[in-house]
C-alpha atoms as a PDB file:
ATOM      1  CA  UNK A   1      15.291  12.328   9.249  1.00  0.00           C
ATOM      2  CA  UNK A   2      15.933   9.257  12.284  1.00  0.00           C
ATOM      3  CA  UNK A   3      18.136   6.611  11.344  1.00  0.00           C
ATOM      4  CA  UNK A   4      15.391   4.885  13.357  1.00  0.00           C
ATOM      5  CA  UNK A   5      12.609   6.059  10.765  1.00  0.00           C
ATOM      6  CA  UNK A   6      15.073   5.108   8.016  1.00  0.00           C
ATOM      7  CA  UNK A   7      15.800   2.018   8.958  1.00  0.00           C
ATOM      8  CA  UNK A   8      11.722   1.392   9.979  1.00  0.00           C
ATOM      9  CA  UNK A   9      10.879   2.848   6.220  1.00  0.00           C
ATOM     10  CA  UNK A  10      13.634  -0.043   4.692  1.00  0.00           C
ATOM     11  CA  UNK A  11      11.689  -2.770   6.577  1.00  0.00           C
ATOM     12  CA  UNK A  12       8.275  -1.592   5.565  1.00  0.00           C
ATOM     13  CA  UNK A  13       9.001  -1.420   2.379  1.00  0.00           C
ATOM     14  CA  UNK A  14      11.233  -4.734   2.275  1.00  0.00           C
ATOM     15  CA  UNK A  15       8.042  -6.340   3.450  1.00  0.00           C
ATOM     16  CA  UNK A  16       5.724  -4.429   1.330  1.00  0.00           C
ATOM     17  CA  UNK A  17       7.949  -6.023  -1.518  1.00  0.00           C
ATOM     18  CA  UNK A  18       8.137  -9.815  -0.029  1.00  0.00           C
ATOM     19  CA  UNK A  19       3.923  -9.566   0.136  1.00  0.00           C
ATOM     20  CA  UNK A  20       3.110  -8.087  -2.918  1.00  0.00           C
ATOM     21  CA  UNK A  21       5.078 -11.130  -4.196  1.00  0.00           C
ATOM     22  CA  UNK A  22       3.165 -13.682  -2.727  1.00  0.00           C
ATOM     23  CA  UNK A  23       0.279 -11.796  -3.948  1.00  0.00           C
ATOM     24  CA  UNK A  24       1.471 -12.157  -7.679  1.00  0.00           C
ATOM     25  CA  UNK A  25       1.896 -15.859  -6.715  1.00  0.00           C
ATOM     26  CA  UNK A  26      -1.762 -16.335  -5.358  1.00  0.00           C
ATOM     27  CA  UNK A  27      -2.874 -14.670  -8.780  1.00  0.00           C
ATOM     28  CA  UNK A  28      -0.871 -16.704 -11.064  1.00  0.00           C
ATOM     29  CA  UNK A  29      -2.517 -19.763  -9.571  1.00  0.00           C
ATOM     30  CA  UNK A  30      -6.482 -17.904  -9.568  1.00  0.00           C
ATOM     31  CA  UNK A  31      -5.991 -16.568 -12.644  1.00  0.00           C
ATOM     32  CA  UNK A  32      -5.256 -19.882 -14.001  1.00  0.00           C
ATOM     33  CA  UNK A  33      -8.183 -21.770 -12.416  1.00  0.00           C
ATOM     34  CA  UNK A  34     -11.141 -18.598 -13.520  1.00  0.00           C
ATOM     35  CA  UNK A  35     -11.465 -15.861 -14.886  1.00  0.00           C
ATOM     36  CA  UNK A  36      -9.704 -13.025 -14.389  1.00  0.00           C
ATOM     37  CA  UNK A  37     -12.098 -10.792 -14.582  1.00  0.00           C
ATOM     38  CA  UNK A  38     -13.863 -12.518 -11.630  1.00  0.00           C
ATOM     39  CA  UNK A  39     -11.017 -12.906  -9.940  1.00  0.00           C
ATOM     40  CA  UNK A  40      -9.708  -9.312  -9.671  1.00  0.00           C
ATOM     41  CA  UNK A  41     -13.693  -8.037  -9.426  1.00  0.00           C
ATOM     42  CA  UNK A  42     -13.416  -9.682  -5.653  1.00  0.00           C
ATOM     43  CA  UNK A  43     -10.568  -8.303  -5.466  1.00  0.00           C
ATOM     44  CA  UNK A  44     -12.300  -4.951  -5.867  1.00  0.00           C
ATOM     45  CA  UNK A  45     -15.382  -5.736  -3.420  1.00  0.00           C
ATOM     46  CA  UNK A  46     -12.906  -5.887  -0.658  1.00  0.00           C
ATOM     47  CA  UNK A  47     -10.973  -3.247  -1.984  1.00  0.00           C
ATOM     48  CA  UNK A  48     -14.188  -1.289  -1.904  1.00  0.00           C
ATOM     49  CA  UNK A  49     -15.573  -2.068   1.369  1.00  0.00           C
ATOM     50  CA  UNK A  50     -12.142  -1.781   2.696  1.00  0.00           C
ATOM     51  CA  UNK A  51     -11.819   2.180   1.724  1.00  0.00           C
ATOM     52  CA  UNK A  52     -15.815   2.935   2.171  1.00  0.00           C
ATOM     53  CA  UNK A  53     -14.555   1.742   6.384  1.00  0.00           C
ATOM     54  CA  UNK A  54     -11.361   3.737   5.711  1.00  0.00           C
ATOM     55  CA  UNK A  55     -13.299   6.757   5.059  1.00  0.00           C
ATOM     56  CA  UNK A  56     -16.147   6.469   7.567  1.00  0.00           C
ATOM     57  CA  UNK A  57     -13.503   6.580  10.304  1.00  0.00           C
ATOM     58  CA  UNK A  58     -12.004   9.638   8.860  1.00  0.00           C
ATOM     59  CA  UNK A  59     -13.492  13.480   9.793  1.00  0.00           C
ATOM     60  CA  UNK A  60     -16.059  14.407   7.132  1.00  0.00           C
ATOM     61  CA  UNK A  61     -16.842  10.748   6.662  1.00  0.00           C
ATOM     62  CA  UNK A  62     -17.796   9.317   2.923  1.00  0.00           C
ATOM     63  CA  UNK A  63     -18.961  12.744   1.951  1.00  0.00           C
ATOM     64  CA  UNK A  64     -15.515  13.842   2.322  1.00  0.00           C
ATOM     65  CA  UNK A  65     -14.015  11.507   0.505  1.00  0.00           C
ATOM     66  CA  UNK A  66     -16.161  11.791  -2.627  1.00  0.00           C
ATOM     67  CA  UNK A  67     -15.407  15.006  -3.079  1.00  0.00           C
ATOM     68  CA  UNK A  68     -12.910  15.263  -5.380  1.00  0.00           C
ATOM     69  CA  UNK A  69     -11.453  18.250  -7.897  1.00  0.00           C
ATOM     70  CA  UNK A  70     -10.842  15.688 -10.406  1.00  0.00           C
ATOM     71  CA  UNK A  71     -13.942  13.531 -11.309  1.00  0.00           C
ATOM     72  CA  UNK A  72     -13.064  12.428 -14.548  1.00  0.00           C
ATOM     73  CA  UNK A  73      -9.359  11.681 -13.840  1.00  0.00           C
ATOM     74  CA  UNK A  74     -10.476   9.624 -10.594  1.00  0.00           C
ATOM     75  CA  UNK A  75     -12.499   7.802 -12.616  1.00  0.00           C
ATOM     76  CA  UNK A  76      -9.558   7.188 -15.333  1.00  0.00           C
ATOM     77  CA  UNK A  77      -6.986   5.901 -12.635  1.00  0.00           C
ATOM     78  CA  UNK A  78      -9.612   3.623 -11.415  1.00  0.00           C
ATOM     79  CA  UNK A  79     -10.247   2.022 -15.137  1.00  0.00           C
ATOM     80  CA  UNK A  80      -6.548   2.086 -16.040  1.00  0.00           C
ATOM     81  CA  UNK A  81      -5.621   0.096 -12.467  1.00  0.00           C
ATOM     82  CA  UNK A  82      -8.371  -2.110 -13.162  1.00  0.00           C
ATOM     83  CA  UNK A  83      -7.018  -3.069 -16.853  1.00  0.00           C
ATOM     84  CA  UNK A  84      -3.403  -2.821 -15.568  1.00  0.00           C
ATOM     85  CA  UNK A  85      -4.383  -5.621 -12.935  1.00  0.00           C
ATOM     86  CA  UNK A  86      -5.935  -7.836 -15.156  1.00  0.00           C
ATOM     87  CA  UNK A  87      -3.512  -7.117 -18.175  1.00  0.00           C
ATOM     88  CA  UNK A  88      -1.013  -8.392 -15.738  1.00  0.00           C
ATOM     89  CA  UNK A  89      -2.577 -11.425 -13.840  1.00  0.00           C
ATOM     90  CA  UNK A  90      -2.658 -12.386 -17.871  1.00  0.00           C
ATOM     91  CA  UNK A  91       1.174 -11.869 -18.370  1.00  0.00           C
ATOM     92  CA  UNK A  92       1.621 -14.057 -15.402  1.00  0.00           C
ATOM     93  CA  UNK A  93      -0.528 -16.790 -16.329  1.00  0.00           C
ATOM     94  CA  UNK A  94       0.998 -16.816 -20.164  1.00  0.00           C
ATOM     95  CA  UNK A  95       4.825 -15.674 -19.404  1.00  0.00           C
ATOM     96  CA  UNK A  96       5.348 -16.832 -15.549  1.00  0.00           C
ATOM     97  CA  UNK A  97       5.987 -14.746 -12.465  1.00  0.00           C
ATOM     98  CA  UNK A  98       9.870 -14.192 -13.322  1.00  0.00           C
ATOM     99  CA  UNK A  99       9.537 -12.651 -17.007  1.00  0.00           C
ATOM    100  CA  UNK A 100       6.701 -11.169 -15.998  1.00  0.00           C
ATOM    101  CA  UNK A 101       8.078  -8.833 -13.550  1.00  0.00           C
ATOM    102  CA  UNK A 102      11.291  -8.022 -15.463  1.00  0.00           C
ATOM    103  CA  UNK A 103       9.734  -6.495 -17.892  1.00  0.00           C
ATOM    104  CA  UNK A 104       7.037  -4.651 -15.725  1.00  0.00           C
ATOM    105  CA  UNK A 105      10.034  -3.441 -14.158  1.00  0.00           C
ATOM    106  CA  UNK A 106      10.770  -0.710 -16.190  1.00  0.00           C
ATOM    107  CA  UNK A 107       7.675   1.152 -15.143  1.00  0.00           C
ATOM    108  CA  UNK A 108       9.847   3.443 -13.244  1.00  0.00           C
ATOM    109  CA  UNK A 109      11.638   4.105 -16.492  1.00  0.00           C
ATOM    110  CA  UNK A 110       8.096   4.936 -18.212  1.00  0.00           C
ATOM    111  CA  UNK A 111       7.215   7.076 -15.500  1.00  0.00           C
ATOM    112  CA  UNK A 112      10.164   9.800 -15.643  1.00  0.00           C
ATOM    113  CA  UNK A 113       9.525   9.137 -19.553  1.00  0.00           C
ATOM    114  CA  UNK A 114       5.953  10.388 -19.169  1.00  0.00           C
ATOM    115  CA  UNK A 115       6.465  12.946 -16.482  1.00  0.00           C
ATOM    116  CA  UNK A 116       7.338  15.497 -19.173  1.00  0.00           C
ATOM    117  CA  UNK A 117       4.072  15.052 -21.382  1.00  0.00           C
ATOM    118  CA  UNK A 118       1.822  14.464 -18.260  1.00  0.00           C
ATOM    119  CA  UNK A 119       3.189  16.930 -15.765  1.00  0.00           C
ATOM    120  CA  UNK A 120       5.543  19.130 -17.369  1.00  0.00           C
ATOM    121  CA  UNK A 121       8.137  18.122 -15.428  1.00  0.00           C
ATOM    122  CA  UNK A 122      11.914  18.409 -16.901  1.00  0.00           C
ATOM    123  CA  UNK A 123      14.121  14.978 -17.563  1.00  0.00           C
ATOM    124  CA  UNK A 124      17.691  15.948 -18.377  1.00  0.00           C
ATOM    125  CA  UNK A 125      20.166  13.785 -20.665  1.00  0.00           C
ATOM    126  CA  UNK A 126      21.320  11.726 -17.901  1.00  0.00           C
ATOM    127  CA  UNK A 127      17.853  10.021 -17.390  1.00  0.00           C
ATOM    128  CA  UNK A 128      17.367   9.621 -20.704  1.00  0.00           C
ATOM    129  CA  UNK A 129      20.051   8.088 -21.029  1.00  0.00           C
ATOM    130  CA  UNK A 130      19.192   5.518 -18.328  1.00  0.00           C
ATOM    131  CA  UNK A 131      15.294   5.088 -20.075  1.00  0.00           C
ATOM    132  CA  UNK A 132      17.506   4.242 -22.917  1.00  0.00           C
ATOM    133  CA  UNK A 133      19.391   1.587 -21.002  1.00  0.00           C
ATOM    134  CA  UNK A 134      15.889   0.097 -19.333  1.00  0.00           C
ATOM    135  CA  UNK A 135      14.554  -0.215 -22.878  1.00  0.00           C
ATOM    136  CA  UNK A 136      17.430  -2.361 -24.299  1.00  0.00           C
ATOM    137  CA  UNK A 137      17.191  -4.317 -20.583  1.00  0.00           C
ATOM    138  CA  UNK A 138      13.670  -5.316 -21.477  1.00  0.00           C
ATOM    139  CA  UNK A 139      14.712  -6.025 -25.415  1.00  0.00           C
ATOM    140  CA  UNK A 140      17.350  -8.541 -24.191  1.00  0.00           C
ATOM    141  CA  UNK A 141      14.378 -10.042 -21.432  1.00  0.00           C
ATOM    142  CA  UNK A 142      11.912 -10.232 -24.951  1.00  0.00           C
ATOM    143  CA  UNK A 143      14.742 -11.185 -27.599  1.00  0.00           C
ATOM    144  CA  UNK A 144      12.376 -10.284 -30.436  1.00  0.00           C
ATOM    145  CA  UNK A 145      13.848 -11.498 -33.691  1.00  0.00           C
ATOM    146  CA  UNK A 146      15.713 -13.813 -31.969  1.00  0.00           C
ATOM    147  CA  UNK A 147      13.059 -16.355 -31.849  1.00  0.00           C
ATOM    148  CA  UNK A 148       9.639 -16.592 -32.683  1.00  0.00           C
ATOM    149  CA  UNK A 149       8.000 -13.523 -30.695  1.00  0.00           C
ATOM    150  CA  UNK A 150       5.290 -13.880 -29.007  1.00  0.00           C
ATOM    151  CA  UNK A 151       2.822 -11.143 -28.346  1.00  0.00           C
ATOM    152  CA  UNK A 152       2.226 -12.916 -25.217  1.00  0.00           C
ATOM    153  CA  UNK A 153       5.956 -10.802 -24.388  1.00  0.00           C
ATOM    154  CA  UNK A 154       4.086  -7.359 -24.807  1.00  0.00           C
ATOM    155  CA  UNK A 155       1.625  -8.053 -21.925  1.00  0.00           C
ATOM    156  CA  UNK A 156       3.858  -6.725 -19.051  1.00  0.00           C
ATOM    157  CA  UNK A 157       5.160  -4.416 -21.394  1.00  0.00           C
ATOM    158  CA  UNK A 158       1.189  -2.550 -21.582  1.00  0.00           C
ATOM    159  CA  UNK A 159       0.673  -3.286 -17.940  1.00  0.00           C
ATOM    160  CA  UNK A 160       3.899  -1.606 -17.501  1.00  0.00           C
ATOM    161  CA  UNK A 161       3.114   1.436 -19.471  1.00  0.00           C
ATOM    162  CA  UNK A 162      -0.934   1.312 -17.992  1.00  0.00           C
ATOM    163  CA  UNK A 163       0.575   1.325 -14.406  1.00  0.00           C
ATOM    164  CA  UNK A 164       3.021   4.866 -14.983  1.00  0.00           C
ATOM    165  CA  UNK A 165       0.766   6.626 -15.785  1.00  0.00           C
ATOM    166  CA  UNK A 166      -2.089   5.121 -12.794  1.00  0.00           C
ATOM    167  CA  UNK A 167       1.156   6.988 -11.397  1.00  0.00           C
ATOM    168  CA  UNK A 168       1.712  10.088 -12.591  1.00  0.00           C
ATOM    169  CA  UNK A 169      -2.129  10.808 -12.531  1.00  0.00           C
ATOM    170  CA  UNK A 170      -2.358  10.089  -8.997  1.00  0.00           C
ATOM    171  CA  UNK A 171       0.664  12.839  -8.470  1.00  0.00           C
ATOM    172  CA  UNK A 172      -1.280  14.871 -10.746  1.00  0.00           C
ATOM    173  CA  UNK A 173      -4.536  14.807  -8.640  1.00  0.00           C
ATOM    174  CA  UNK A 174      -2.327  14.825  -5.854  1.00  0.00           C
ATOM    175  CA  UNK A 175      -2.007  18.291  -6.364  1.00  0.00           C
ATOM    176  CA  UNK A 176      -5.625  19.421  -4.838  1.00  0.00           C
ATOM    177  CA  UNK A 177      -7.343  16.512  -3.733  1.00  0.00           C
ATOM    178  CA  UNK A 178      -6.184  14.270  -0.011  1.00  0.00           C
ATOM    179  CA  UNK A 179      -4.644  10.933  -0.345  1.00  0.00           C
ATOM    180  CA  UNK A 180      -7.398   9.642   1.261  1.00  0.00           C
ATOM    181  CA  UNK A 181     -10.023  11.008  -1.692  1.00  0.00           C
ATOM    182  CA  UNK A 182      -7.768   9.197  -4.412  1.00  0.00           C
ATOM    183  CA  UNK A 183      -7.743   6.374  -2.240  1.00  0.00           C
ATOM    184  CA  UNK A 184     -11.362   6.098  -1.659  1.00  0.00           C
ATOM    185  CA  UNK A 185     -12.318   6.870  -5.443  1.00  0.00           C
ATOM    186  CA  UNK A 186     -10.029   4.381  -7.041  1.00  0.00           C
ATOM    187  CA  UNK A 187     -11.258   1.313  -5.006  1.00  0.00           C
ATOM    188  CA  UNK A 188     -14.959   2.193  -5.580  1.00  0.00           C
ATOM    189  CA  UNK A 189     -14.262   2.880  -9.104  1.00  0.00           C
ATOM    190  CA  UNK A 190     -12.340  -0.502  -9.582  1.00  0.00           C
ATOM    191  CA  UNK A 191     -15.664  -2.174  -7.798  1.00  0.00           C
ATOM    192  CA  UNK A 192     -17.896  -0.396 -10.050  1.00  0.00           C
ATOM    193  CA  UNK A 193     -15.987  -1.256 -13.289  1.00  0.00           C
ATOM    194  CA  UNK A 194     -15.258  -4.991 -12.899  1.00  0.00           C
ATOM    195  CA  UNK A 195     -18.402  -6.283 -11.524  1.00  0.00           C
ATOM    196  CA  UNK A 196     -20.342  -6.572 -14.985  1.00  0.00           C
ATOM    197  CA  UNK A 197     -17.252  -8.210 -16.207  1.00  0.00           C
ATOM    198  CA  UNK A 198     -17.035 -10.445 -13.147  1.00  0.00           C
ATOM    199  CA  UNK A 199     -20.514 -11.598 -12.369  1.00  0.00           C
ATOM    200  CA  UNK A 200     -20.785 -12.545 -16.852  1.00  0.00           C
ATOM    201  CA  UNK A 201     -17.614 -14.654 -16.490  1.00  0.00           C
ATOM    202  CA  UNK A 202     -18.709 -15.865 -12.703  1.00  0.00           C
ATOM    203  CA  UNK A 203     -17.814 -19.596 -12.236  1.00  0.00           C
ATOM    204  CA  UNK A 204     -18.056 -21.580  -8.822  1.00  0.00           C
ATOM    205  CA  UNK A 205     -14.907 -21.393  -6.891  1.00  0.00           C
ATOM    206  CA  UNK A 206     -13.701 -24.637  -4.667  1.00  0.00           C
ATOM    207  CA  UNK A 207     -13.406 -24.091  -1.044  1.00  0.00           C
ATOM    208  CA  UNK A 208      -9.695 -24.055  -0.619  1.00  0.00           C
ATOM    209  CA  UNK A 209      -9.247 -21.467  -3.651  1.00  0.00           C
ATOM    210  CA  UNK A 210     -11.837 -19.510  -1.657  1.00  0.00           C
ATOM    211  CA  UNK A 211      -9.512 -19.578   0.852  1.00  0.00           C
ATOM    212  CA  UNK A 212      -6.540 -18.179  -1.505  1.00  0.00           C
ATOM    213  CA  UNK A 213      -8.797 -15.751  -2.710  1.00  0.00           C
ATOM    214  CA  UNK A 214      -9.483 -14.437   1.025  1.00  0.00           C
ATOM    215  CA  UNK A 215      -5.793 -14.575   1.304  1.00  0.00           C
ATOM    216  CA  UNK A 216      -5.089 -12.420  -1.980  1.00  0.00           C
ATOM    217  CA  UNK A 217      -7.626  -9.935  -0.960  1.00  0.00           C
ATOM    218  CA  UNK A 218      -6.180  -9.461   2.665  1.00  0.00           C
ATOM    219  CA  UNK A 219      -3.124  -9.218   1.234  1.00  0.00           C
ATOM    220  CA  UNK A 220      -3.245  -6.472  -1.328  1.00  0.00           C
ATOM    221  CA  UNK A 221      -4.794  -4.435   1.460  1.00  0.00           C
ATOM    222  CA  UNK A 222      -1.968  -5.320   4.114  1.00  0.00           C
ATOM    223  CA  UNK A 223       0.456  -4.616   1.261  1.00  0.00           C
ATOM    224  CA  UNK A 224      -0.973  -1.140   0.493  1.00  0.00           C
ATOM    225  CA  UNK A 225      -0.776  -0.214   4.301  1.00  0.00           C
ATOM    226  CA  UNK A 226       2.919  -1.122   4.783  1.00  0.00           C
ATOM    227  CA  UNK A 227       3.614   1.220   1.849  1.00  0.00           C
ATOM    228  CA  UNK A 228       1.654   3.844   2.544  1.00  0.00           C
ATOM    229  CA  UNK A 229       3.266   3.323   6.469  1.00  0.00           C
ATOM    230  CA  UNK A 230       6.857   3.172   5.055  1.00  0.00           C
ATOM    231  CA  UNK A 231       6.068   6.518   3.080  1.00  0.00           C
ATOM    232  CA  UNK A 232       5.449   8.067   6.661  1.00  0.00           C
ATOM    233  CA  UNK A 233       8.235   7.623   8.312  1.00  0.00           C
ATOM    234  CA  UNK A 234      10.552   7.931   5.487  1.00  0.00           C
ATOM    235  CA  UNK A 235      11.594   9.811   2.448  1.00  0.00           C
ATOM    236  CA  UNK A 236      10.525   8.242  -1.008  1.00  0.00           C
ATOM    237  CA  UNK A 237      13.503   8.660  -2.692  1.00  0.00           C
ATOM    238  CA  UNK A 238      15.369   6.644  -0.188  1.00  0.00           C
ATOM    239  CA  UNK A 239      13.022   3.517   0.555  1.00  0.00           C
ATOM    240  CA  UNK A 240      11.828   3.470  -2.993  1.00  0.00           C
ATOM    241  CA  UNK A 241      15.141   1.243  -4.328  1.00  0.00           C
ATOM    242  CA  UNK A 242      13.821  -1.565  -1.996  1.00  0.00           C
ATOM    243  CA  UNK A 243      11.305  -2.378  -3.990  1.00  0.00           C
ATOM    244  CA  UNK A 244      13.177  -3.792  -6.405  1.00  0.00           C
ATOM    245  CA  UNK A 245      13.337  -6.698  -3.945  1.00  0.00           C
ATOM    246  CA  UNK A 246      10.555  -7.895  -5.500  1.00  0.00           C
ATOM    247  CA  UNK A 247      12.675  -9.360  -8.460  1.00  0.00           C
ATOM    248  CA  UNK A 248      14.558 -11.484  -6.314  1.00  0.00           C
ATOM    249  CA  UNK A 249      11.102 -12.201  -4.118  1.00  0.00           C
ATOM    250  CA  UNK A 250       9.471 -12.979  -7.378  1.00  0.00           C
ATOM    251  CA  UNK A 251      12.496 -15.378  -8.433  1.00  0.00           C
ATOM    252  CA  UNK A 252      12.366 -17.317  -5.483  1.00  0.00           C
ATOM    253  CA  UNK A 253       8.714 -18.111  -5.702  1.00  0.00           C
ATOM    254  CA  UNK A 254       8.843 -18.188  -9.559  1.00  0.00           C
ATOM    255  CA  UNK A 255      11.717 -21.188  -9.545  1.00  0.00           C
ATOM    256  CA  UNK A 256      10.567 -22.798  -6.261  1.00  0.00           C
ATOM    257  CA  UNK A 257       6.896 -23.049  -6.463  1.00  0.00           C
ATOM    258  CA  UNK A 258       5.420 -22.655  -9.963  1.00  0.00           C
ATOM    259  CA  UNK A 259       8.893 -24.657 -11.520  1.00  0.00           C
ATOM    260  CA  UNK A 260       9.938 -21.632 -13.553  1.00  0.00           C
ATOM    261  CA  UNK A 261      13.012 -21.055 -14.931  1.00  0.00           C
ATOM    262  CA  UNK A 262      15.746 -18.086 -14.977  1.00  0.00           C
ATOM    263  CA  UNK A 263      17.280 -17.786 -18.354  1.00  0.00           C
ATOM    264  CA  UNK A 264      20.006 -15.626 -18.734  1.00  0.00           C
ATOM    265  CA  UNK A 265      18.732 -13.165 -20.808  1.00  0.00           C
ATOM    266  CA  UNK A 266      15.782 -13.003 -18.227  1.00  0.00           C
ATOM    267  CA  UNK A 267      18.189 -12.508 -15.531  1.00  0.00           C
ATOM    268  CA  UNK A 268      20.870  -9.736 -17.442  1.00  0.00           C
ATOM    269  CA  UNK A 269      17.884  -7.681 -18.914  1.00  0.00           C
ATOM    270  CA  UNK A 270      16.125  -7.667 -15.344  1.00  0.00           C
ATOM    271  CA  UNK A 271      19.818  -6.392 -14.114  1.00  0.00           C
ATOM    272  CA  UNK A 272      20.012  -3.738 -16.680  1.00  0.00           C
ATOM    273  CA  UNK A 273      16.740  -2.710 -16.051  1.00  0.00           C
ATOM    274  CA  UNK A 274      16.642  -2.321 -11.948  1.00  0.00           C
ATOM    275  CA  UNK A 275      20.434  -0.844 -12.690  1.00  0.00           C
ATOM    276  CA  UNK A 276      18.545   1.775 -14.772  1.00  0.00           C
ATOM    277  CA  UNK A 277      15.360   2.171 -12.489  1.00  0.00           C
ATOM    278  CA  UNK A 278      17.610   2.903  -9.816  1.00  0.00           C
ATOM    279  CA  UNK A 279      19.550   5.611 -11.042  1.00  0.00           C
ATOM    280  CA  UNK A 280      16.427   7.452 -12.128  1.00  0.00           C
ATOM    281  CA  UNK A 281      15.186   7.202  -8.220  1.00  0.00           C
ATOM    282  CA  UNK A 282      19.029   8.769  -7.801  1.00  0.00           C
ATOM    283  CA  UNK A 283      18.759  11.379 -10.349  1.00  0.00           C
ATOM    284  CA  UNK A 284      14.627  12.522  -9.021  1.00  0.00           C
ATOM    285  CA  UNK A 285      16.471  12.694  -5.579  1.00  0.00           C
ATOM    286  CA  UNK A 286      19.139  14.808  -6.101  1.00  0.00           C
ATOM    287  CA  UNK A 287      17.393  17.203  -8.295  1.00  0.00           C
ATOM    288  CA  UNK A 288      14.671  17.510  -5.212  1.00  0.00           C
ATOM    289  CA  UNK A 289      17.461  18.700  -3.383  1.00  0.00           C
ATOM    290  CA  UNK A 290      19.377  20.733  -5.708  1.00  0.00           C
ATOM    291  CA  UNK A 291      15.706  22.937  -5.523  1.00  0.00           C
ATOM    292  CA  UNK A 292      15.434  22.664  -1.961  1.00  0.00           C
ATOM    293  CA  UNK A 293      18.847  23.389  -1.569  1.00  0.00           C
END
């Protein structure tokens, strides 16, 4: 690989990071003025009409892209995004941006976790090991017993666990069907699913939230380009760690805008948690080329 792709891949995803950020921000504020479920089924109109244009550019058009060799499990990752979305715009409505996130930020964790039931996949000692370091990172974050626990805490936690395995099915469809066809059936499933839910809990929007809610949706799709453009032109495994710049992203805009506040335990947990996320990314890496090699 080009130093020059490298370093492009690192930038991508830096900003990929810094954007889906300010898209956690915009939600915290919608998702404390309406409903969520209106609030991410716009989300999913744009979503929609932004893959259904994807796709109609693309050879085979729309009929290529709904045909898929996994109905059923296209249809799943669509519900669980959908309910891993709103699960989450919850947490950071109830919790805040900042203990929001370090919590969801053992996902990674979940995901090697899960890759043995889901995929078959091997996971030696050594990453279970570093699971079992992520899990007491997000006990110190949630101090339960400590003071009076809130199930409020357990919000990320679900979204957390929801979003691994959005994951690990996508690798698993992965398999047989073109990014493109996951692509296309998880933003017209996501439509499909929230817009009952949306249009019952519909309330009229002021113009200048109209205005963040354009914002959110352009957003989310700029967001998923950069990533999917930073996955091009370099390896997973070694732009993947950059994401964790969405703690400190997330801190920033946490403590500066919506008057949030780092506790300690907040900020050691998160540590102990990206410390362990990162050494799984390490561990998936050098077993890829252990095989190869």
């Amino acid at each position: 690989m080009k130093s020059q792709n490298l370093r492009q891949g690192i930038v991508l995803m830096t900003l990929t990071s810094l954007v889906f950020s300010l898209q956690d921000g915009v939600s915290r504020h919608l998702g404390g003025q309406y409903s969520i479920y209106m609030v991410v089924m716009i989300r999913f109109w744009f979503f929609a009409a932004f893959v259904m244009a994807l796709a109609a550019r693309q050879p085979g058009g729309i009929r290529a892209a709904v045909h898929t060799h996994f109905p059923k499990l296209q249809i799943l990752r669509g519900i669980l995004l959908c309910a891993e979305i709103c699960i989450m715009v919850l947490a950071f409505v109830r919790l805040g941006l900042v203990e929001s996130h370090a919590v969801f930020a053992c996902y990674p964790l979940l995901v090697a976790a899960l890759s043995g039931p889901v995929l078959g996949e091997s996971v030696g000692w050594r990453r279970w090991t570093a699971i079992g370091i992520g899990f007491v990172g997000v006990m110190i974050i949630l101090q339960p017993g400590l003071t009076v626990f809130s199930p409020n805490a357990l919000l990320p936690l679900v979204s957390a666990f929801m979003f691994a395995l959005y994951g690990l099915l996508t690798r698993y469809v992965a398999r047989k069907d073109a990014a493109s066809v996951t692509f296309f059936w998880v933003g017209i499933t996501g439509a499909v699913v929230m817009t009952p839910l949306g249009l019952l809990s519909w309330t009229p929007m002021s113009g200048q939230d109209w205005i963040w809610m354009g914002v959110l949706c352009c957003t989310a799709a700029g967001a998923h380009f950069m990533m999917i453009k930073a996955l091009e032109v370099a390896e997973a495994s070694a732009v993947q760690p950059f994401a964790y710049l969405q703690l400190v992203f997330i801190a920033i805009l946490g403590v500066t805008v919506f008057d949030e506040r780092l506790r300690p335990n907040v900020v050691v947990g998160a540590g102990l948690v990206a410390a362990a996320g990162l050494f799984t990314l390490w561990r998936a890496r050098q077993k890829r080329q252990d095989t190869v090699g």
